[in-house]
Structures are given as structure tokens and as C-alpha cells.
C-alpha atoms as a PDB file:
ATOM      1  CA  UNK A   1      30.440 -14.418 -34.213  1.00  0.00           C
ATOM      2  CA  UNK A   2      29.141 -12.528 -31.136  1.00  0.00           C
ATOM      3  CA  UNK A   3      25.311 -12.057 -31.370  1.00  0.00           C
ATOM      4  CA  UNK A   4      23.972  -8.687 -29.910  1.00  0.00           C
ATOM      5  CA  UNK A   5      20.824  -9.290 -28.518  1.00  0.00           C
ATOM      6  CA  UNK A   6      18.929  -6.898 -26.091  1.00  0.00           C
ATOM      7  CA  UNK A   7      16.402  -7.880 -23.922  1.00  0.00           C
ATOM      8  CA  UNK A   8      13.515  -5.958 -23.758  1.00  0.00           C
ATOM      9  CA  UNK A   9      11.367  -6.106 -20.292  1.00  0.00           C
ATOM     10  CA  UNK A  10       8.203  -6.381 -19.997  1.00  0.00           C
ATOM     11  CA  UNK A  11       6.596  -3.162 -18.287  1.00  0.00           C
ATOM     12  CA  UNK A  12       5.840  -3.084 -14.993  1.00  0.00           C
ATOM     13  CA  UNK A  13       1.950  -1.606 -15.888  1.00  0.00           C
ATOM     14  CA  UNK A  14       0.210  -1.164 -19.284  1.00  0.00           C
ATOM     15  CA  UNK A  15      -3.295   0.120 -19.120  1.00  0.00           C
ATOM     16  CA  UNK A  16      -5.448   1.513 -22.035  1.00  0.00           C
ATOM     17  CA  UNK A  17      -8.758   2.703 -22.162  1.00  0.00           C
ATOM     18  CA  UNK A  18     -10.571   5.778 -23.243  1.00  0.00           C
ATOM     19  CA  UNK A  19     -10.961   8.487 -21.254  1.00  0.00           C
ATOM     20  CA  UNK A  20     -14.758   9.536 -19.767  1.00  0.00           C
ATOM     21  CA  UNK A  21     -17.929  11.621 -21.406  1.00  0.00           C
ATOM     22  CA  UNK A  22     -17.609  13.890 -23.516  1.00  0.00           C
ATOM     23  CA  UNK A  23     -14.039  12.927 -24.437  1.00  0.00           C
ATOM     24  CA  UNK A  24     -13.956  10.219 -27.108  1.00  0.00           C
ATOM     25  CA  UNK A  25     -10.225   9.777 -27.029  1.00  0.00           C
ATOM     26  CA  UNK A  26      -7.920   7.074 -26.657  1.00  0.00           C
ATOM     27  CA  UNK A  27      -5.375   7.012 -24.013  1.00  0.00           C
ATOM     28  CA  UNK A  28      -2.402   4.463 -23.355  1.00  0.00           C
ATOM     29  CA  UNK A  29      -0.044   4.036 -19.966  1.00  0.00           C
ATOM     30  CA  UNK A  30       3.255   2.687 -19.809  1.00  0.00           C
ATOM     31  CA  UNK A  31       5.714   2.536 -17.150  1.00  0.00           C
ATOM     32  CA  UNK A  32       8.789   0.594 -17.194  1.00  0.00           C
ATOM     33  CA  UNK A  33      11.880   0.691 -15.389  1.00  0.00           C
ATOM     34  CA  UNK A  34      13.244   3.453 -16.848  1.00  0.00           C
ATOM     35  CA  UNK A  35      10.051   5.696 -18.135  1.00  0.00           C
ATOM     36  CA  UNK A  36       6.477   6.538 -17.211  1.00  0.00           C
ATOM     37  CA  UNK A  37       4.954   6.557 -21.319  1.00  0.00           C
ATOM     38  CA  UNK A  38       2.062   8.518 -21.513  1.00  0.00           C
ATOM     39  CA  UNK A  39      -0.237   8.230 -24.709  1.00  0.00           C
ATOM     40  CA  UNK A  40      -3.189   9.699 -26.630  1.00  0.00           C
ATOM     41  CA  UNK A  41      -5.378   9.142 -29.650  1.00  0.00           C
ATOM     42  CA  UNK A  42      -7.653  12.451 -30.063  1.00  0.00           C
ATOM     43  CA  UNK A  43     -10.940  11.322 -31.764  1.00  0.00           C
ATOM     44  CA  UNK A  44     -12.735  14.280 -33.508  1.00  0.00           C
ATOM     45  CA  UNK A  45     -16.645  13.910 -35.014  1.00  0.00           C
ATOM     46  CA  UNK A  46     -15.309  16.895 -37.383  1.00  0.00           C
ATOM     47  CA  UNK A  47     -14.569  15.612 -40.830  1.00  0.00           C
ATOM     48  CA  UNK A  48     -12.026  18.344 -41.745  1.00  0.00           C
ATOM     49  CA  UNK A  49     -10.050  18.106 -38.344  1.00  0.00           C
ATOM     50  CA  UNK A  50      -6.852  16.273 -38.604  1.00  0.00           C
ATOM     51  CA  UNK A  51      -5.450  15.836 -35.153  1.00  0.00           C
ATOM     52  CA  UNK A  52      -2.114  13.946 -34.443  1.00  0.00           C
ATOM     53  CA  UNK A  53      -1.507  11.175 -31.645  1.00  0.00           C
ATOM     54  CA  UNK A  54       0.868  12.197 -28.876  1.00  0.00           C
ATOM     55  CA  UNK A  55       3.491  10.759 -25.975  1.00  0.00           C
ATOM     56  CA  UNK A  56       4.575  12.141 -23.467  1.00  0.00           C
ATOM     57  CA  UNK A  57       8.096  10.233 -21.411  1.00  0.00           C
ATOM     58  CA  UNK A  58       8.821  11.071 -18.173  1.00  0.00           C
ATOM     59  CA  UNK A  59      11.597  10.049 -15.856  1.00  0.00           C
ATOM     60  CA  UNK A  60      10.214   7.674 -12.683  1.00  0.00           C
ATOM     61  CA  UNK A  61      11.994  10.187 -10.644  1.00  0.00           C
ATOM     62  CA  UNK A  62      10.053  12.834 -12.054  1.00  0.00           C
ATOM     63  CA  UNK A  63       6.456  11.554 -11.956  1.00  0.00           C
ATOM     64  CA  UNK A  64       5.931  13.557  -8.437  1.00  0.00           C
ATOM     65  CA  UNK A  65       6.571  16.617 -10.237  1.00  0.00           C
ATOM     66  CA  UNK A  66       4.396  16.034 -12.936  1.00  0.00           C
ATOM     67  CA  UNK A  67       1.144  17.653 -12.175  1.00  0.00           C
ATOM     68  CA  UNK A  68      -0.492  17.043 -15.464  1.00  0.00           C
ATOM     69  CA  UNK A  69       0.414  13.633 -16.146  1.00  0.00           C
ATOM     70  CA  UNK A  70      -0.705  12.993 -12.819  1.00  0.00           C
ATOM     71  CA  UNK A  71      -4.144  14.830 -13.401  1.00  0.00           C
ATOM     72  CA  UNK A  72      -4.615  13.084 -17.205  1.00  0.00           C
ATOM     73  CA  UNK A  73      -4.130   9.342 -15.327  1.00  0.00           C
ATOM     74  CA  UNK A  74      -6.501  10.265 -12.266  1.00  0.00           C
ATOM     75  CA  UNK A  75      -8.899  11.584 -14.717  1.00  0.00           C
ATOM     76  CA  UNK A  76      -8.740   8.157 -17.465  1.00  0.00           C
ATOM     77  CA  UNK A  77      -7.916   5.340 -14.884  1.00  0.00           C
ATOM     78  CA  UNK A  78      -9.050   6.621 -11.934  1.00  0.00           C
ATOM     79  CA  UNK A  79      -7.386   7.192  -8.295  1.00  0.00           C
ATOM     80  CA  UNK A  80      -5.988   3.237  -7.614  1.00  0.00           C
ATOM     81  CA  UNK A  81      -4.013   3.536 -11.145  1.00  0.00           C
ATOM     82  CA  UNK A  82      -2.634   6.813  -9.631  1.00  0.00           C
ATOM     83  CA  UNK A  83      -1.439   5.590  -6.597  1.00  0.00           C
ATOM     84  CA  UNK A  84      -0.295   2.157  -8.170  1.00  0.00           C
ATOM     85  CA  UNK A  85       2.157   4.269 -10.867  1.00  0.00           C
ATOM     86  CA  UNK A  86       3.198   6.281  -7.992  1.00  0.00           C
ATOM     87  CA  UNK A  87       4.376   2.930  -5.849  1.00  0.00           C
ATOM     88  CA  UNK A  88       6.302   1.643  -9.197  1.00  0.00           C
ATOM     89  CA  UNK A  89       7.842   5.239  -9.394  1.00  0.00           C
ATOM     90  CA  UNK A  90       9.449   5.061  -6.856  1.00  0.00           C
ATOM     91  CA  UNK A  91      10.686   1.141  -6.946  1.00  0.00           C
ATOM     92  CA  UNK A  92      13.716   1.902  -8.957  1.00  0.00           C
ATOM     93  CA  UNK A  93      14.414  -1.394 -10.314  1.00  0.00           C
ATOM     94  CA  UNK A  94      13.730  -3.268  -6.947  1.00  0.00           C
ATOM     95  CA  UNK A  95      10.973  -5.975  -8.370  1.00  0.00           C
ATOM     96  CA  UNK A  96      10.189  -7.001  -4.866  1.00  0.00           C
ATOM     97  CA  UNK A  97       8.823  -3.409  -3.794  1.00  0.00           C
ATOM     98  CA  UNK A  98       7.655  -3.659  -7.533  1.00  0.00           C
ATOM     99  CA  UNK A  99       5.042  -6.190  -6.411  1.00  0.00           C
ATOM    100  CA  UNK A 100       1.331  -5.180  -5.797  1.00  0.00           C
ATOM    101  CA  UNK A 101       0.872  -4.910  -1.858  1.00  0.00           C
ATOM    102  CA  UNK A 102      -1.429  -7.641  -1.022  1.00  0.00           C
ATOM    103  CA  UNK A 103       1.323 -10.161  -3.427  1.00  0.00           C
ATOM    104  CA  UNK A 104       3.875  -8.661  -1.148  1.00  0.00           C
ATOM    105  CA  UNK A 105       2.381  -9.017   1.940  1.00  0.00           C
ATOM    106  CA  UNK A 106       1.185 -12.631   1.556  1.00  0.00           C
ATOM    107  CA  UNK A 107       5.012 -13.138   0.775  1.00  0.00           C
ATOM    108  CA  UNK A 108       5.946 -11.841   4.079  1.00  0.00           C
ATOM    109  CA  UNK A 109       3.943 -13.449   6.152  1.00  0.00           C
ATOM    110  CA  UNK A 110       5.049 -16.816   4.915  1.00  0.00           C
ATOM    111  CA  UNK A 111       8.652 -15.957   6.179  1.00  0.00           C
ATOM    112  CA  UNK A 112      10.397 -16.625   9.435  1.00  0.00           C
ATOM    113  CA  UNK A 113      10.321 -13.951  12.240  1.00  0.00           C
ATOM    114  CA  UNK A 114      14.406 -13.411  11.667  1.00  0.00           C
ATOM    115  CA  UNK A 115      13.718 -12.327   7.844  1.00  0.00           C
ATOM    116  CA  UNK A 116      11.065 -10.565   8.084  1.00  0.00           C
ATOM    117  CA  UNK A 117      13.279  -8.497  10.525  1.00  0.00           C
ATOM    118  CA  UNK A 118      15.900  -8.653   8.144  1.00  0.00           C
ATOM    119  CA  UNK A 119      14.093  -7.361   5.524  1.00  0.00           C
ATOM    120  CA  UNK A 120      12.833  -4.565   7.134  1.00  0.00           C
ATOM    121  CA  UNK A 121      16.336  -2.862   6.558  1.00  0.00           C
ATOM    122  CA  UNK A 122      16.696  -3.527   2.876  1.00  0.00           C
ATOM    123  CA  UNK A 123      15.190   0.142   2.318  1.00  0.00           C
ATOM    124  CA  UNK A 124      12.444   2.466   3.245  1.00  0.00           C
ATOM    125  CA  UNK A 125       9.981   1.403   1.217  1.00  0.00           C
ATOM    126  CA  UNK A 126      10.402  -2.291   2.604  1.00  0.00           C
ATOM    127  CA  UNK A 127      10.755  -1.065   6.006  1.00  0.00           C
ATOM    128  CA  UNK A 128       7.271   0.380   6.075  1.00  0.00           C
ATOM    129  CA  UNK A 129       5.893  -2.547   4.829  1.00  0.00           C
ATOM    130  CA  UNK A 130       7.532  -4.312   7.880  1.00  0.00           C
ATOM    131  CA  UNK A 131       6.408  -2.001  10.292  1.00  0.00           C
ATOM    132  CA  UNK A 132       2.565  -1.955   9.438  1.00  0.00           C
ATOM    133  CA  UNK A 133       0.206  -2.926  11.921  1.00  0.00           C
ATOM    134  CA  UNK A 134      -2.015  -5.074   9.768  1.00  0.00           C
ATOM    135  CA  UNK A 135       0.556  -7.446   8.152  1.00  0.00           C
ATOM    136  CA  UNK A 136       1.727  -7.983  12.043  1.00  0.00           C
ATOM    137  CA  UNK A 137      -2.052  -9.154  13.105  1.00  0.00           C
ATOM    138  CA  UNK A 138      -1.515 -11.830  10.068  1.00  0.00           C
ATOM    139  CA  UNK A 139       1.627 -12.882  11.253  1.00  0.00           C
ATOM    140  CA  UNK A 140       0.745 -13.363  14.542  1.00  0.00           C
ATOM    141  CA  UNK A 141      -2.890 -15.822  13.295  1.00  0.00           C
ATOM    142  CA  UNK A 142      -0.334 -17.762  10.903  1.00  0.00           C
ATOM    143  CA  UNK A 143       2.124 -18.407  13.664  1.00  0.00           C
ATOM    144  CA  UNK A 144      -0.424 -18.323  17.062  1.00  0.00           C
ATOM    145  CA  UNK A 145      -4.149 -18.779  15.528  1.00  0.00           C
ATOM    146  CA  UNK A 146      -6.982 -16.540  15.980  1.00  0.00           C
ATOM    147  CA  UNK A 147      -6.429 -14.257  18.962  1.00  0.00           C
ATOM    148  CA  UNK A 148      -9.419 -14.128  21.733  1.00  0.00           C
ATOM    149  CA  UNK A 149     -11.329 -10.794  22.150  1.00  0.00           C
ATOM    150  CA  UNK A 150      -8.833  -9.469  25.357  1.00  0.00           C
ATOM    151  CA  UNK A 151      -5.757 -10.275  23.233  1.00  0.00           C
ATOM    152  CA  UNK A 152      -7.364  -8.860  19.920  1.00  0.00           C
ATOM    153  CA  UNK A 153      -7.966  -5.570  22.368  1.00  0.00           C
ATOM    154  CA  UNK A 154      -4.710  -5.229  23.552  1.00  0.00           C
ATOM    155  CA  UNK A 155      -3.024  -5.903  20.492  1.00  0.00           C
ATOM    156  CA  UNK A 156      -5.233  -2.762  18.721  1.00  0.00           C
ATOM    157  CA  UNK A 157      -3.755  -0.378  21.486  1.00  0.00           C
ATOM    158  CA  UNK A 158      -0.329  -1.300  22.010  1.00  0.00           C
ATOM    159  CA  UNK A 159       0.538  -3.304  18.241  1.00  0.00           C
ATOM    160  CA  UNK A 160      -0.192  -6.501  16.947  1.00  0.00           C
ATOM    161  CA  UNK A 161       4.000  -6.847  16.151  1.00  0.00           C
ATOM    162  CA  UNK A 162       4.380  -5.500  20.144  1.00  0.00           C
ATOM    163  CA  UNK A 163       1.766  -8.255  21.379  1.00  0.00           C
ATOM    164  CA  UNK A 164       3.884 -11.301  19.279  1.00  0.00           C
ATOM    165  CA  UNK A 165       7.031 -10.719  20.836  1.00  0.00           C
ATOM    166  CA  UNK A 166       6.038 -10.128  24.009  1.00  0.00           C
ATOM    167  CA  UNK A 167       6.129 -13.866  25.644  1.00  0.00           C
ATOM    168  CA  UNK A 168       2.969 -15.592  26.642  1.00  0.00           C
ATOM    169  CA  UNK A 169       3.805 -14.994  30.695  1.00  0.00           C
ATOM    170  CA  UNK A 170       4.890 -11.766  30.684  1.00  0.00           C
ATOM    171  CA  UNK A 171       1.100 -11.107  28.237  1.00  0.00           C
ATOM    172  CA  UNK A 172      -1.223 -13.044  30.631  1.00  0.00           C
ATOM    173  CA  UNK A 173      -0.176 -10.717  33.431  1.00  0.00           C
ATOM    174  CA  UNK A 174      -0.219  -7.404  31.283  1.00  0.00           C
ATOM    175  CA  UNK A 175      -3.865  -8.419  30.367  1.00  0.00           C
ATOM    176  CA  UNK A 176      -4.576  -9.267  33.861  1.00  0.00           C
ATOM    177  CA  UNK A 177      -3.309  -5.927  34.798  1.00  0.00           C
ATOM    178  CA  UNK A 178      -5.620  -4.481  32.398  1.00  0.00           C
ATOM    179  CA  UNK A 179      -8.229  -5.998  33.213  1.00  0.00           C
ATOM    180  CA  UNK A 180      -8.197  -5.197  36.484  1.00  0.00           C
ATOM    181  CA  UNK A 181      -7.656  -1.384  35.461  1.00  0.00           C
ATOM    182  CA  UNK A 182     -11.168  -1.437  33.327  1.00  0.00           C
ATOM    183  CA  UNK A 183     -12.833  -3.049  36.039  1.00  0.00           C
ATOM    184  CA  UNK A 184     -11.948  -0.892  38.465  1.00  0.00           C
ATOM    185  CA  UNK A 185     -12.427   2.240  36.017  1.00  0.00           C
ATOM    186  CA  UNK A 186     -15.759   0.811  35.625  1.00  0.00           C
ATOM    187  CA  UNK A 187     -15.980   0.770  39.402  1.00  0.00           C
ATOM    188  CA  UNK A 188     -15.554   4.380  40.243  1.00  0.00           C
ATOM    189  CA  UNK A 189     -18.653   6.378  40.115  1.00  0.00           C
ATOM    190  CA  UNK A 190     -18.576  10.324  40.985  1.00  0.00           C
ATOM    191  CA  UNK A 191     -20.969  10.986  43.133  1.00  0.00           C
ATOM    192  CA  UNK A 192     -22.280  14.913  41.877  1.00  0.00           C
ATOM    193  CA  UNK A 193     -25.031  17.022  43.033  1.00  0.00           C
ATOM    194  CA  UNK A 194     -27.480  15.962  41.075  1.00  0.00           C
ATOM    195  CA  UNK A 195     -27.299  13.010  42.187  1.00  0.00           C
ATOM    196  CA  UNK A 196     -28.543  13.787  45.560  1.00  0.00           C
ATOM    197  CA  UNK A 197     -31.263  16.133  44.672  1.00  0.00           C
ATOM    198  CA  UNK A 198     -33.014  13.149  42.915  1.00  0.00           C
END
């Protein structure tokens, strides 16, 4: 006898609350892999009023599109729930990208150099998370320790991911280079007319 048993997942964000002054009512968020669930509980003071609950199911795909929804969560959970429901929108099943940012990033940084390359082309989303500028400055501590102030400098102009694969010969002479350029930037003083009326 086959048994027919479906798995339900768990969603990927549930949030309740109720929604700010004057408003009394009830509001519930869902989103799963295949739906964004959107629910309400109207609470009247009026003794005669008989209001119904509602839902509203939208497609992740559709969530940028959906101007109200969008509004109703900004104006229950606040701007973070937003932009969190907006990131799981657009994960499509991938429960990597899925993952809250600083999870993911932690993640990354534990990996070798090579993967973290590698993952970079598993999609977009990834790939901007492998190209940021702050999750480079905590690979390079993990792997070199905490850079010096001339090092920490260069690596905010020219990249922190720039600064760890350029090798440590080939970086003492840029920064030498630019040292020299500030010093002698510091160096040059115009001379203007007002200087010689004093």
C-alpha cells in the first residue's frame, strides 16, 4: 500500500502583530515558497458592525507589483520586514539566498578564496553578495588579521577584495608610492597674492 504523504514546509517568514493607533486590527504575514499570504482581522468598538477577516495571495514574482500589499506591510511591520519579504521574493526556492544577510555572510567568509569565487557565479543575487566591499574587509582580517591604518586607507579607495589579491610585494610598493604622492601633495604650497601683501 503506497502512502501519500505531502510535506508541508515551513515558511520562510511568519510575522503577526497589530497594526498602529488608531487601527485596532489584527494583521498576519506569510510567505512561503510559492506565495506571499497576506492577512487581516478588522476589530470594530461598534456592537452592530459585523466585519469579516480577509487574505490576500500573491505570487513571489508579483510582490514588486503589488503596491498595496507593499504599503499594508511597511505600514504594520515596518521598513526591515519590507525589505526582508522583498529579498525572499525574489529567492525562488534557492534557501541559501533565502538566508538572512549577516547568516549568509558569516557563511562566506568561513570558505576558501576558490569558492567564494565560485560562488559568485551561481546567480545574481549571490554574485552581489560576492562582490560587496564589506564582506571582502572580513575576509581579508580572517585570513591576514587586522589591517594597519595605510593598508585600511588604501583598501577604502581601491577595494578591500582588490587589496587581498594583490601580493604583499607588489602592496608595500603601491603604498610606498602613495605615500610618497600625499607627502609630496602635502608639499606643494601655491604661493598667491595675498600671500605677499601680508
Amino acid at each position: 500500500m503506497a502512502s501519500t504523504t505531502t510535506t508541508k514546509r515551513m515558511p520562510l517568514l511568519e510575522k503577526t502583530g497589530q497594526a498602529p493607533s488608531p487601527s485596532k486590527d489584527y494583521h498576519q504575514l506569510l510567505v512561503t515558497d510559492e506565495e506571499i499570504i497576506w492577512r487581516w482581522w478588522k476589530i470594530s468598538m461598534r456592537n452592530n458592525a459585523i466585519v469579516f477577516p480577509g487574505e490576500n495571495k500573491v505570487p513571489p514574482e508579483d510582490f514588486d507589483y503589488d503596491d498595496r500589499l507593499q504599503s499594508d506591510i511597511l505600514r504594520v511591520f515596518g521598513s526591515e520586514t519590507l525589505e526582508e519579504v522583498r529579498r525572499l521574493s525574489k529567492c525562488r526556492g534557492d534557501r541559501l539566498a533565502c538566508l538572512p544577510l549577516p547568516v549568509l555572510m558569516q557563511i562566506i567568509i568561513n570558505l576558501p578564496l576558490e569558492d567564494i569565487l565560485k560562488l559568485s557565479q551561481v546567480n545574481h543575487y549571490l554574485r552581489y553578495i560576492c562582490s560587496m566591499d564589506s564582506l571582502w574587509k572580513e575576509v581579508y582580517i580572517s585570513l591576514c588579521g587586522k589591517p594597519n591604518e595605510e593598508i585600511q586607507s588604501y583598501a577604502n579607495e581601491n577595494g578591500w577584495k582588490k587589496t587581498l589579491f594583490t601580493d604583499k610585494l607588489k602592496l608595500r610598493v603601491l603604498l610606498a608610492r602613495r605615500r610618497k604622492d600625499v607627502e609630496s601633495a602635502k608639499s606643494r604650497t601655491f604661493i598667491t597674492s595675498s600671500d605677499y601683501i601680508k
